[in-house]
ModelCIF file with pLDDT and N, C-alpha, C, O atoms, coordinates in Angstrom:
data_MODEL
#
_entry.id   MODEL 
#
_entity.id                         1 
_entity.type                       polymer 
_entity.pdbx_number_of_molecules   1 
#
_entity_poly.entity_id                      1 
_entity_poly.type                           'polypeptide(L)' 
_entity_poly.nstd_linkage                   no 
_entity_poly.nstd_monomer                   no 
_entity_poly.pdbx_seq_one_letter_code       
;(UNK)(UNK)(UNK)(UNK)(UNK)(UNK)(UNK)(UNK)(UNK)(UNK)(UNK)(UNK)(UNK)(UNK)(UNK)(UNK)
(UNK)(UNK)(UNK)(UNK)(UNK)(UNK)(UNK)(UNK)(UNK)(UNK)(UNK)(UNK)(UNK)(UNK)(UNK)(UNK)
(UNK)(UNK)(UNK)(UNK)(UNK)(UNK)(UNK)(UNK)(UNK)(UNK)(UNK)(UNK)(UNK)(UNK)
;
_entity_poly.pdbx_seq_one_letter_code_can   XXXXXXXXXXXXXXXXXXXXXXXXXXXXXXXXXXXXXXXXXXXXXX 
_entity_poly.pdbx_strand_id                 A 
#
loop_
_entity_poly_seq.entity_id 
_entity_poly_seq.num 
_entity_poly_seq.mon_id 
_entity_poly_seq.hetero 
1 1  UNK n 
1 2  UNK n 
1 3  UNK n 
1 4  UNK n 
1 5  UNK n 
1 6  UNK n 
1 7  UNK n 
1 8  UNK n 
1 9  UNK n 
1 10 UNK n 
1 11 UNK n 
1 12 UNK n 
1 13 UNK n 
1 14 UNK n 
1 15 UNK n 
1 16 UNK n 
1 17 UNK n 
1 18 UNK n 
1 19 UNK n 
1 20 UNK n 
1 21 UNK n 
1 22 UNK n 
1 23 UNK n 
1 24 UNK n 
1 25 UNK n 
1 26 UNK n 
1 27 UNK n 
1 28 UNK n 
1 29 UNK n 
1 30 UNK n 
1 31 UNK n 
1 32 UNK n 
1 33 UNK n 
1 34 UNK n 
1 35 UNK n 
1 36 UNK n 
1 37 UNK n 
1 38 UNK n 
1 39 UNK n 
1 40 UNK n 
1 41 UNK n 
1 42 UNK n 
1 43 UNK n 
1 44 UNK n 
1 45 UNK n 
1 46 UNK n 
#
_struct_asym.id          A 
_struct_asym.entity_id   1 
#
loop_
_ma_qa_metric.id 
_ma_qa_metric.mode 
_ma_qa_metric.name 
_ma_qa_metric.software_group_id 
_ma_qa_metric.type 
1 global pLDDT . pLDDT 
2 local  pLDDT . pLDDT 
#
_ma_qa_metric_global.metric_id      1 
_ma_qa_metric_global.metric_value   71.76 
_ma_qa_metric_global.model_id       1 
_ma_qa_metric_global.ordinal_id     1 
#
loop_
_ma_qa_metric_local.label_asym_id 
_ma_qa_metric_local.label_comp_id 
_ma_qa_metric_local.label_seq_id 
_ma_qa_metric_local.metric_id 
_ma_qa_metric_local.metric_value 
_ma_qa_metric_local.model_id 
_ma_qa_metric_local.ordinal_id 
A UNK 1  2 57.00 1 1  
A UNK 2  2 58.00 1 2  
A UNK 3  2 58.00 1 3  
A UNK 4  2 58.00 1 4  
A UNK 5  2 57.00 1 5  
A UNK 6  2 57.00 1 6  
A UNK 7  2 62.00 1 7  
A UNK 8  2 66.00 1 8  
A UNK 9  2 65.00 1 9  
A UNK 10 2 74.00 1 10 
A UNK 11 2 76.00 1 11 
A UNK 12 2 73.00 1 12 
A UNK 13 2 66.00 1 13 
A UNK 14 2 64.00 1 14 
A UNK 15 2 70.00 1 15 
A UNK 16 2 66.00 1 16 
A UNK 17 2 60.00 1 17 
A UNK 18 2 66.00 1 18 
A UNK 19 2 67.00 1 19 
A UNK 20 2 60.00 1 20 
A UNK 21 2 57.00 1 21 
A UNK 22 2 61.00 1 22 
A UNK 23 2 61.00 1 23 
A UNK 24 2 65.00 1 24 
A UNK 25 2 63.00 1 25 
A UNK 26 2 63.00 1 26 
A UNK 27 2 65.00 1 27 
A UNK 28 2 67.00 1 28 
A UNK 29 2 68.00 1 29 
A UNK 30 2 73.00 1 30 
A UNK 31 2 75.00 1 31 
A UNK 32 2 74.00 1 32 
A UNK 33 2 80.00 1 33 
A UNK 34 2 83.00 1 34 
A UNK 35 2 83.00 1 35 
A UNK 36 2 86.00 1 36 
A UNK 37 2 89.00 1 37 
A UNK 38 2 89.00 1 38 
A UNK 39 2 89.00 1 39 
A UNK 40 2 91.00 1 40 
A UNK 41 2 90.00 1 41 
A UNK 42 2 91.00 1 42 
A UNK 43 2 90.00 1 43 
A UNK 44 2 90.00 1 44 
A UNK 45 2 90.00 1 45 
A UNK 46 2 88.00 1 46 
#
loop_
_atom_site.group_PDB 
_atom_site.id 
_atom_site.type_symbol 
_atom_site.label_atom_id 
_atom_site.label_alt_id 
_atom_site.label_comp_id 
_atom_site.label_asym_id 
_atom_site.label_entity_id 
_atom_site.label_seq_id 
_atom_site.pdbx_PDB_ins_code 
_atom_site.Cartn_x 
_atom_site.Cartn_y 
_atom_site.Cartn_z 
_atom_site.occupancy 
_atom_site.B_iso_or_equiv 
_atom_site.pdbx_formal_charge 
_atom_site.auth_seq_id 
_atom_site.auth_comp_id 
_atom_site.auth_asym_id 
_atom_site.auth_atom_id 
_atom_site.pdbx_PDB_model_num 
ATOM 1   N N  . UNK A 1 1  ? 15.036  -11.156 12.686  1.00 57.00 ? 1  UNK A N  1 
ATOM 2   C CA . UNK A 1 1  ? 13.695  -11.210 13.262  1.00 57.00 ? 1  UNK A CA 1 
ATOM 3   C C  . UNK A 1 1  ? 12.635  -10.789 12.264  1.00 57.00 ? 1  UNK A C  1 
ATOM 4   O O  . UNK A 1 1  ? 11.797  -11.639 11.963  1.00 57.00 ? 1  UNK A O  1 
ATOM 5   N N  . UNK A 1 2  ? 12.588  -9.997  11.901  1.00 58.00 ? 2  UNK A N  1 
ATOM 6   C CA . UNK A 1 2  ? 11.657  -9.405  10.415  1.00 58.00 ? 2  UNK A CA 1 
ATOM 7   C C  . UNK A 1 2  ? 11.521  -10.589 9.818   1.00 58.00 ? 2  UNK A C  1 
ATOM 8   O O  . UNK A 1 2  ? 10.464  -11.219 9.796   1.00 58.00 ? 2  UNK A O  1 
ATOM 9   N N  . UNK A 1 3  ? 13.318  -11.204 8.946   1.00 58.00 ? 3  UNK A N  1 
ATOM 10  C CA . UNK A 1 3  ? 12.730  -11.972 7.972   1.00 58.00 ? 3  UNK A CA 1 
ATOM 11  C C  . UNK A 1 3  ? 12.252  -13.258 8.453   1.00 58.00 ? 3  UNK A C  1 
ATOM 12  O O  . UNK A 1 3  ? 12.054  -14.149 7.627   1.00 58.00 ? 3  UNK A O  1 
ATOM 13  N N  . UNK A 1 4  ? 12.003  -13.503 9.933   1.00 58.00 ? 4  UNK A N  1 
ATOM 14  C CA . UNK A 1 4  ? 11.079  -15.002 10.394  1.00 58.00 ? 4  UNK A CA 1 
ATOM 15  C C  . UNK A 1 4  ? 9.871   -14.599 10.214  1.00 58.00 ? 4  UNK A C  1 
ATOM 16  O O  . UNK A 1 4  ? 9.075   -15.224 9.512   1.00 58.00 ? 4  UNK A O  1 
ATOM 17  N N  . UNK A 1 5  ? 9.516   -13.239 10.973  1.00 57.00 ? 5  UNK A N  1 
ATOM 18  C CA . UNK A 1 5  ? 8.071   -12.498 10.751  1.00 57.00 ? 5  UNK A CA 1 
ATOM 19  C C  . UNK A 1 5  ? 7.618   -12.607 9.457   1.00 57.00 ? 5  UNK A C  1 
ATOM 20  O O  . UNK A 1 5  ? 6.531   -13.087 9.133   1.00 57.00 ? 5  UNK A O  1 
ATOM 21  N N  . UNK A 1 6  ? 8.406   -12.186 8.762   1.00 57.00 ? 6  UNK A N  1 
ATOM 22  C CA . UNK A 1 6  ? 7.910   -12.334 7.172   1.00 57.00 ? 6  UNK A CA 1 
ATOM 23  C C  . UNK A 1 6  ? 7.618   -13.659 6.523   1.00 57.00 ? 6  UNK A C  1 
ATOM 24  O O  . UNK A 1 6  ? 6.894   -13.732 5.530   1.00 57.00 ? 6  UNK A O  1 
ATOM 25  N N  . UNK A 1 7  ? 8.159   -14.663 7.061   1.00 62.00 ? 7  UNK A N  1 
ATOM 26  C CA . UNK A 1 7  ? 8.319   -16.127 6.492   1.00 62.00 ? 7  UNK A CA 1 
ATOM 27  C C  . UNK A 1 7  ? 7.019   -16.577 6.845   1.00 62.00 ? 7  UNK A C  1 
ATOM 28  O O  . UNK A 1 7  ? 6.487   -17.353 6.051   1.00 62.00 ? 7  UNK A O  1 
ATOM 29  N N  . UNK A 1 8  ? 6.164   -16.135 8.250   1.00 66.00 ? 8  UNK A N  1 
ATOM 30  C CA . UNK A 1 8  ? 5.324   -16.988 8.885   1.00 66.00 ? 8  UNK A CA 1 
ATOM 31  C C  . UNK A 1 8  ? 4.184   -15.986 9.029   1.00 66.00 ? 8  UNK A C  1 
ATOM 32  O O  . UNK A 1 8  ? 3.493   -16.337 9.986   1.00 66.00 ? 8  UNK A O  1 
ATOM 33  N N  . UNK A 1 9  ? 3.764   -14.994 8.520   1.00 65.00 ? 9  UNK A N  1 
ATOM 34  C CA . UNK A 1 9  ? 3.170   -14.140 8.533   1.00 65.00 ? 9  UNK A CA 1 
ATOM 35  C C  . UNK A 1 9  ? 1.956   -14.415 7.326   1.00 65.00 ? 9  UNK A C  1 
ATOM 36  O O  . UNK A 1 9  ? 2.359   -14.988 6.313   1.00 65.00 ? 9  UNK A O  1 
ATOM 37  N N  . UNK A 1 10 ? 0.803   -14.117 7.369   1.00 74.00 ? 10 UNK A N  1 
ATOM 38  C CA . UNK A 1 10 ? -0.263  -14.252 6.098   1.00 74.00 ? 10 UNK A CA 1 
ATOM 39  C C  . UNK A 1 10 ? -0.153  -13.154 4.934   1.00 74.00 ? 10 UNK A C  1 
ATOM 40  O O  . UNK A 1 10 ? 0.319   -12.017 4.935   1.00 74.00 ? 10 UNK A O  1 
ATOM 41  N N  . UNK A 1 11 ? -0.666  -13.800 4.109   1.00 76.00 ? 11 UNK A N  1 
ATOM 42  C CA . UNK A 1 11 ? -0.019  -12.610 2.768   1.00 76.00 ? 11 UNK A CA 1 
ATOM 43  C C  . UNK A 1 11 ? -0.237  -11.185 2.868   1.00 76.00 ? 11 UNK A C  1 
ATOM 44  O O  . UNK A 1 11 ? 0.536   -10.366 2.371   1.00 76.00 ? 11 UNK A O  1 
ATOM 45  N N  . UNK A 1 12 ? -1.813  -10.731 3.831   1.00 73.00 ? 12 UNK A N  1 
ATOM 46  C CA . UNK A 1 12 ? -1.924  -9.749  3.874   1.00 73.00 ? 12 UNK A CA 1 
ATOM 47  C C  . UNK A 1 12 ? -0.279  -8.891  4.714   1.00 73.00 ? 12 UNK A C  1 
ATOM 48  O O  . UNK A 1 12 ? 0.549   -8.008  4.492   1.00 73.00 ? 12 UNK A O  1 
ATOM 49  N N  . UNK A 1 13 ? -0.647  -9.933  5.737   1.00 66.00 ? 13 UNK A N  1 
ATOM 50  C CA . UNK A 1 13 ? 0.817   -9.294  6.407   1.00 66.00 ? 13 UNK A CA 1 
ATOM 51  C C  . UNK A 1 13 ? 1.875   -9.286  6.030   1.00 66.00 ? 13 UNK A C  1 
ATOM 52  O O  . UNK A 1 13 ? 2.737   -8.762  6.735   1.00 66.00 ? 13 UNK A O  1 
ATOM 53  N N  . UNK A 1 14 ? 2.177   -9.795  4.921   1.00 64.00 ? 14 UNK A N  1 
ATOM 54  C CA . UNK A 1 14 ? 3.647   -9.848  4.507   1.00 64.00 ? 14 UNK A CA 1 
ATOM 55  C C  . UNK A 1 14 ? 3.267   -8.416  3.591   1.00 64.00 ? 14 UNK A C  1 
ATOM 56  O O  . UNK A 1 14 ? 3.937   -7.477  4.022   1.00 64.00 ? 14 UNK A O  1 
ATOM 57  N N  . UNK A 1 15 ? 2.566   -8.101  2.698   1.00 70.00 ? 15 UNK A N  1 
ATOM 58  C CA . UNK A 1 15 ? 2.542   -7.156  2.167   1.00 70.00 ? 15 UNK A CA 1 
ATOM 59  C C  . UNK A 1 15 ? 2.982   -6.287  2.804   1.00 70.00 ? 15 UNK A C  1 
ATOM 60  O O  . UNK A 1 15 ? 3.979   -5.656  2.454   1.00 70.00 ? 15 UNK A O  1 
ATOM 61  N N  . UNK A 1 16 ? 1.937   -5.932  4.528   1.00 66.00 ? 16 UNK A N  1 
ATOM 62  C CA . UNK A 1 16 ? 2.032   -4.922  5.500   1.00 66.00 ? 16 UNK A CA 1 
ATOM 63  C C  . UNK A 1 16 ? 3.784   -4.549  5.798   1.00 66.00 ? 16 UNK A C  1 
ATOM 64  O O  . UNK A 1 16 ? 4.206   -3.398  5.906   1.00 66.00 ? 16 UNK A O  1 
ATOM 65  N N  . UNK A 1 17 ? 4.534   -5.639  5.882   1.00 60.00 ? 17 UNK A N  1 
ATOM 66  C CA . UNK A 1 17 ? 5.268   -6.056  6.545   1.00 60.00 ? 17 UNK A CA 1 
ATOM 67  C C  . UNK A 1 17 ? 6.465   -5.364  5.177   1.00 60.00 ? 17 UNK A C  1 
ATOM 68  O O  . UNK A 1 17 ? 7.092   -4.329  5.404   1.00 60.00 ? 17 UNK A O  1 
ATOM 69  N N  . UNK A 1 18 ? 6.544   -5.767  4.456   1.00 66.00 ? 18 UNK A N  1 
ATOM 70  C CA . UNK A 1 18 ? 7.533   -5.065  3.211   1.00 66.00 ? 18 UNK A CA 1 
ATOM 71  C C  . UNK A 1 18 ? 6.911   -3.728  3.057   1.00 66.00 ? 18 UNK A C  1 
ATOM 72  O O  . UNK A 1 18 ? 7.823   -2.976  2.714   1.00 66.00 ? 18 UNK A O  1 
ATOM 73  N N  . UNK A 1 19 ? 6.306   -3.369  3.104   1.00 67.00 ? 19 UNK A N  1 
ATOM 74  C CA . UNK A 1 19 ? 5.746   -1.685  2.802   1.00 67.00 ? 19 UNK A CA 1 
ATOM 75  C C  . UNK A 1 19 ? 6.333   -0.961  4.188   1.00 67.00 ? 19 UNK A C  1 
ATOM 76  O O  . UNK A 1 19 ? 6.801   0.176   4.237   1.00 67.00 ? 19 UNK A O  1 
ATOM 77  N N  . UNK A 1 20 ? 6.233   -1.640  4.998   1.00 60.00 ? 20 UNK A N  1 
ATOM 78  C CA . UNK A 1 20 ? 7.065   -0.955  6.384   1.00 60.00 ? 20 UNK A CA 1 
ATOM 79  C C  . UNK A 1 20 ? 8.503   -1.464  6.269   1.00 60.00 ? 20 UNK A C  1 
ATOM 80  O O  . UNK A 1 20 ? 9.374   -0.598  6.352   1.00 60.00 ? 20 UNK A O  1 
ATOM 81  N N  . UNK A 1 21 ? 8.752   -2.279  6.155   1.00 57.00 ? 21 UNK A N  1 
ATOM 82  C CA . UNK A 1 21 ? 10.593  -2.920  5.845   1.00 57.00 ? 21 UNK A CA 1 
ATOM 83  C C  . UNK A 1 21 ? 10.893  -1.313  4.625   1.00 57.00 ? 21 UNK A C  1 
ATOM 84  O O  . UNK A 1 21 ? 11.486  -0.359  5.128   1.00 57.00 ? 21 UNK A O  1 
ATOM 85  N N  . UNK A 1 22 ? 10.456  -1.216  3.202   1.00 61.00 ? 22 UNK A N  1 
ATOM 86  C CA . UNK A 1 22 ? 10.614  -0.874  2.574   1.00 61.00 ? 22 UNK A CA 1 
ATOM 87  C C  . UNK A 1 22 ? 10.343  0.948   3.053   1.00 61.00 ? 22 UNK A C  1 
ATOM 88  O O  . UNK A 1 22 ? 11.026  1.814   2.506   1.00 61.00 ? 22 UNK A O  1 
ATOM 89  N N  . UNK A 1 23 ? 9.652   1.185   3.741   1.00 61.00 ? 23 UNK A N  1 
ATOM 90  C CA . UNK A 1 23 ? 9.143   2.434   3.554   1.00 61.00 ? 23 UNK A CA 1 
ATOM 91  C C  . UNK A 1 23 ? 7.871   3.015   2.678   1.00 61.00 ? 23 UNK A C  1 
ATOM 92  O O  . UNK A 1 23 ? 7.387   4.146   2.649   1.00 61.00 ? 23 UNK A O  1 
ATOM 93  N N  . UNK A 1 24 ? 7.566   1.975   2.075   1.00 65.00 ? 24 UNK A N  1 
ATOM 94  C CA . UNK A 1 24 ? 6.239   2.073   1.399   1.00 65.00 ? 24 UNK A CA 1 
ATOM 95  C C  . UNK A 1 24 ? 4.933   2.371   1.628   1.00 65.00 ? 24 UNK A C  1 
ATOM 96  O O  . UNK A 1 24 ? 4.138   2.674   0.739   1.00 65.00 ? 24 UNK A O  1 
ATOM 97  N N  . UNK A 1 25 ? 4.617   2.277   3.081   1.00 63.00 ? 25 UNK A N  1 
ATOM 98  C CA . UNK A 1 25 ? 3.597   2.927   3.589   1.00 63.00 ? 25 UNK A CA 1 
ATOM 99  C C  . UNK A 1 25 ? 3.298   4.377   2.813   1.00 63.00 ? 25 UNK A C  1 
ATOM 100 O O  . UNK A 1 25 ? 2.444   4.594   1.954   1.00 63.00 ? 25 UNK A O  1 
ATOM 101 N N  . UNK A 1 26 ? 4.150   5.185   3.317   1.00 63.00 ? 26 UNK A N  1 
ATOM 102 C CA . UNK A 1 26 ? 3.665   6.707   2.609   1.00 63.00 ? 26 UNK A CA 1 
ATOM 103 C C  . UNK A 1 26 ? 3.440   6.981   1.493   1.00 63.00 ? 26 UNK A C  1 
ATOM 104 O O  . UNK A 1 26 ? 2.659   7.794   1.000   1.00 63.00 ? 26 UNK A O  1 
ATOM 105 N N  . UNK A 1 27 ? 4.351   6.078   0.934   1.00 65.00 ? 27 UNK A N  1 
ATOM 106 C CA . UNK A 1 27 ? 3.690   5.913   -0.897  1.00 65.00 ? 27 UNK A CA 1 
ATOM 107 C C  . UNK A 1 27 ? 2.720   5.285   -1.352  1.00 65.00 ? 27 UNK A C  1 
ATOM 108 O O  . UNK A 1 27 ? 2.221   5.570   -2.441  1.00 65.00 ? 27 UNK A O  1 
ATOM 109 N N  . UNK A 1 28 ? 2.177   4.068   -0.388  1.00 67.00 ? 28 UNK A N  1 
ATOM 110 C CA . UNK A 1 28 ? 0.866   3.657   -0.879  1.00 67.00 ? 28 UNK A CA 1 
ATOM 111 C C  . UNK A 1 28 ? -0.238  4.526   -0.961  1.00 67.00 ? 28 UNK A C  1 
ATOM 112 O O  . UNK A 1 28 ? -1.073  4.679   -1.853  1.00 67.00 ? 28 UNK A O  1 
ATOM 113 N N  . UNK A 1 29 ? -0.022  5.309   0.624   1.00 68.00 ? 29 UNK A N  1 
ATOM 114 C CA . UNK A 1 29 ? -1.320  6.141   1.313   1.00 68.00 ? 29 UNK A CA 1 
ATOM 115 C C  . UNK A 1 29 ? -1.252  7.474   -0.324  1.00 68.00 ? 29 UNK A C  1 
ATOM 116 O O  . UNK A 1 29 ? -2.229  7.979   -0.876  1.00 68.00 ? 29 UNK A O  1 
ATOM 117 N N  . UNK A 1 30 ? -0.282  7.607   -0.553  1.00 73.00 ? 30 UNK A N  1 
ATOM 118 C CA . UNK A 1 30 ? -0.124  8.562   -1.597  1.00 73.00 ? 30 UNK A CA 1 
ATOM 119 C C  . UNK A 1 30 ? -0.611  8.400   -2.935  1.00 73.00 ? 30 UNK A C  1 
ATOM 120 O O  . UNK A 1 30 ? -1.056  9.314   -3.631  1.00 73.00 ? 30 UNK A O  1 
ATOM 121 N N  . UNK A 1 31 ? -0.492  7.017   -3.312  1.00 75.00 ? 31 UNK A N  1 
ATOM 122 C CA . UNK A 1 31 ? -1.252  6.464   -4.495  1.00 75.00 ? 31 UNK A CA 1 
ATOM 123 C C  . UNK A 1 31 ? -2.433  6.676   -4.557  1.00 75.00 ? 31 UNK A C  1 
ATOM 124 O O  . UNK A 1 31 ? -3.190  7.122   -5.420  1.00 75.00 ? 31 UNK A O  1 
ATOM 125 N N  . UNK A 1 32 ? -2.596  6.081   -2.907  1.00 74.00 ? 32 UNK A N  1 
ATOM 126 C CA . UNK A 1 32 ? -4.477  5.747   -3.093  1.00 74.00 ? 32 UNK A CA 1 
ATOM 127 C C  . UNK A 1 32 ? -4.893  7.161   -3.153  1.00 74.00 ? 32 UNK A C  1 
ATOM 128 O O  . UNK A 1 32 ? -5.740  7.474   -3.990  1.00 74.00 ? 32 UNK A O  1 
ATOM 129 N N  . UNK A 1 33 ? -4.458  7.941   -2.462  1.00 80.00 ? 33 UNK A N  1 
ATOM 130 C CA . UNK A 1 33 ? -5.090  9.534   -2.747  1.00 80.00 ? 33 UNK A CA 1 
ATOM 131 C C  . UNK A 1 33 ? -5.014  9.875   -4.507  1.00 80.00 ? 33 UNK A C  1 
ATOM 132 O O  . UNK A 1 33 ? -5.976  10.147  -5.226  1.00 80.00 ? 33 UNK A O  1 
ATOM 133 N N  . UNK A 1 34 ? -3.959  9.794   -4.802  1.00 83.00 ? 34 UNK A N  1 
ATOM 134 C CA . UNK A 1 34 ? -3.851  10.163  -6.578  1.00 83.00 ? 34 UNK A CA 1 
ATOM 135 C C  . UNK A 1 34 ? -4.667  9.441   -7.151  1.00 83.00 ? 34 UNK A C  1 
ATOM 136 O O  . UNK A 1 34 ? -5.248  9.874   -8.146  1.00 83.00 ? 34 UNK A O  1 
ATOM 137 N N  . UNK A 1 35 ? -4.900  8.237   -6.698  1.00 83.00 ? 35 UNK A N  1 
ATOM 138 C CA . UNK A 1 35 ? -6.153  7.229   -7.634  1.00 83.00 ? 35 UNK A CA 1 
ATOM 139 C C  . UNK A 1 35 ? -7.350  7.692   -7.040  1.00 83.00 ? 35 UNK A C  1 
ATOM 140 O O  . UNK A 1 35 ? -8.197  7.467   -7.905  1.00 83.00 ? 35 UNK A O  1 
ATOM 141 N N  . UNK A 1 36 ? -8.011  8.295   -5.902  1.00 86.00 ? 36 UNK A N  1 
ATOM 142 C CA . UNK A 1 36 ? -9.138  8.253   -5.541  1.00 86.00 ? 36 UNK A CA 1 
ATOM 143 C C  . UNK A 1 36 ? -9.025  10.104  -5.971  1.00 86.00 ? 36 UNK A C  1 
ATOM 144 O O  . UNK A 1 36 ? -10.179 10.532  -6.005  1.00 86.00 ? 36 UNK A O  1 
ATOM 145 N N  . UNK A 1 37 ? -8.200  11.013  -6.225  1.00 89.00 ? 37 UNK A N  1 
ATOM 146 C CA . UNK A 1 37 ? -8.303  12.025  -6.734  1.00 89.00 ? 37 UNK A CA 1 
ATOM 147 C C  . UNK A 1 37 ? -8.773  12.404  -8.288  1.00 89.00 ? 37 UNK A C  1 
ATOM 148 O O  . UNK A 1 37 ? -9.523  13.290  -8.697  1.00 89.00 ? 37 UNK A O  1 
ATOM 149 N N  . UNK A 1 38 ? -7.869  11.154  -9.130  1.00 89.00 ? 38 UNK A N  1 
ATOM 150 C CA . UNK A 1 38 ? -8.172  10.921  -10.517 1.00 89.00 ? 38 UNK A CA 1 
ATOM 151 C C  . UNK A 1 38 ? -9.273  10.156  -10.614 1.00 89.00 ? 38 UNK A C  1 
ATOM 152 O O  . UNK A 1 38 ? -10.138 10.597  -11.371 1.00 89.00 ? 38 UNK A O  1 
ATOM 153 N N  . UNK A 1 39 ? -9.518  9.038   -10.014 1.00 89.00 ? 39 UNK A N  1 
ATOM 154 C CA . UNK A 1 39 ? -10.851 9.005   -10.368 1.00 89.00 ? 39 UNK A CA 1 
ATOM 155 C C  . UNK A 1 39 ? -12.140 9.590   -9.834  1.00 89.00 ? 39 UNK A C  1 
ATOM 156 O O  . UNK A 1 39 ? -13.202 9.232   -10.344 1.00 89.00 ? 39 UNK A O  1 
ATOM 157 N N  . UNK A 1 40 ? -12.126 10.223  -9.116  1.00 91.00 ? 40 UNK A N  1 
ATOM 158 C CA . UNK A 1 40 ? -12.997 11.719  -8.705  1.00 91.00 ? 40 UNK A CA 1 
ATOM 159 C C  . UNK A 1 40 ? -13.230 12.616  -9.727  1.00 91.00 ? 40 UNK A C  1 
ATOM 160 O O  . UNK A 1 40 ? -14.297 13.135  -10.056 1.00 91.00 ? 40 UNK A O  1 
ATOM 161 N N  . UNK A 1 41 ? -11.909 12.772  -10.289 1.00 90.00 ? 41 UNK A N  1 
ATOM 162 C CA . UNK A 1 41 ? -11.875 13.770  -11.792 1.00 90.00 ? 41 UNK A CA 1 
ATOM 163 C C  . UNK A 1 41 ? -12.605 13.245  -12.510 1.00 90.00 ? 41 UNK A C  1 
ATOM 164 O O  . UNK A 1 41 ? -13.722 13.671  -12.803 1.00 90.00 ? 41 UNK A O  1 
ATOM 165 N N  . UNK A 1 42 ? -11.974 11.986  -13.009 1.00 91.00 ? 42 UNK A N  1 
ATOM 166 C CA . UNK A 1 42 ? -12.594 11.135  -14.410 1.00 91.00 ? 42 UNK A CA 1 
ATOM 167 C C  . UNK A 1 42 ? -14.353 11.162  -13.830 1.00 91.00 ? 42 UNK A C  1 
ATOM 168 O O  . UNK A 1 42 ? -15.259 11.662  -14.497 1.00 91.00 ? 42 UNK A O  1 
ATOM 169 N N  . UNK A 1 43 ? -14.524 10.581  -12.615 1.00 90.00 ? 43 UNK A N  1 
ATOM 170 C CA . UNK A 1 43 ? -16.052 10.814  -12.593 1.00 90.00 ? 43 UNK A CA 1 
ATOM 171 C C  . UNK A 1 43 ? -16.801 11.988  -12.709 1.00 90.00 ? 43 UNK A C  1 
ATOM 172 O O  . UNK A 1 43 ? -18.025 12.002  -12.583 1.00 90.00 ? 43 UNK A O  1 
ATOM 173 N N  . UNK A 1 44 ? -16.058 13.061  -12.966 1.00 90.00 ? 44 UNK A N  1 
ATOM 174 C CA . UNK A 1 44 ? -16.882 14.419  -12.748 1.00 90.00 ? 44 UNK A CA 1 
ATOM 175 C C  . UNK A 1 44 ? -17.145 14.723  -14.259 1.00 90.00 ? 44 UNK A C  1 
ATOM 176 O O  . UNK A 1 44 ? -18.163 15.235  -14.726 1.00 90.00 ? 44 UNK A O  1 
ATOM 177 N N  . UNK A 1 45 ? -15.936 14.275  -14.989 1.00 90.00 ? 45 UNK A N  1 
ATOM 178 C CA . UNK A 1 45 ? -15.751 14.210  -16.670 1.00 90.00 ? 45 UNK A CA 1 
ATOM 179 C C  . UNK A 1 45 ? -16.948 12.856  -16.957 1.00 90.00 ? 45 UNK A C  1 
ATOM 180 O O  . UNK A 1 45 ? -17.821 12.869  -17.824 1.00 90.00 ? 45 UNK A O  1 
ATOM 181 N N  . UNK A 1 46 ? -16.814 12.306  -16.464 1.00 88.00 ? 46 UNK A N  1 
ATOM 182 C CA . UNK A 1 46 ? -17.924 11.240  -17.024 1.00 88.00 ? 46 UNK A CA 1 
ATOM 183 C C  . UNK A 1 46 ? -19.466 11.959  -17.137 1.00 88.00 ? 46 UNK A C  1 
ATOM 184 O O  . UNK A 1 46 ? -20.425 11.302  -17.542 1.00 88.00 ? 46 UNK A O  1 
#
């Protein structure tokens, strides 16, 4: 069932869709914090 969802799904959703298959959700949300943390830094250094 997933992989029909995934077959017929729009790209955004397939992304959505492997980050939850995968578990990747928490690591994205985690990136974007480290990137919006570092570049917070770098802007304060700028």
């Amino acid at each position: 069932g997933e992989f029909a969802q995934f077959v017929k799904s729009q790209r955004s959703d397939r992304l959505k869709l492997v980050s939850r298959l995968f578990d990747l959700e928490e690591y994205g949300e985690r990136l974007v914090k480290k990137v919006n943390a570092r570049f917070a830094l770098s802007m304060k250094e700028y």
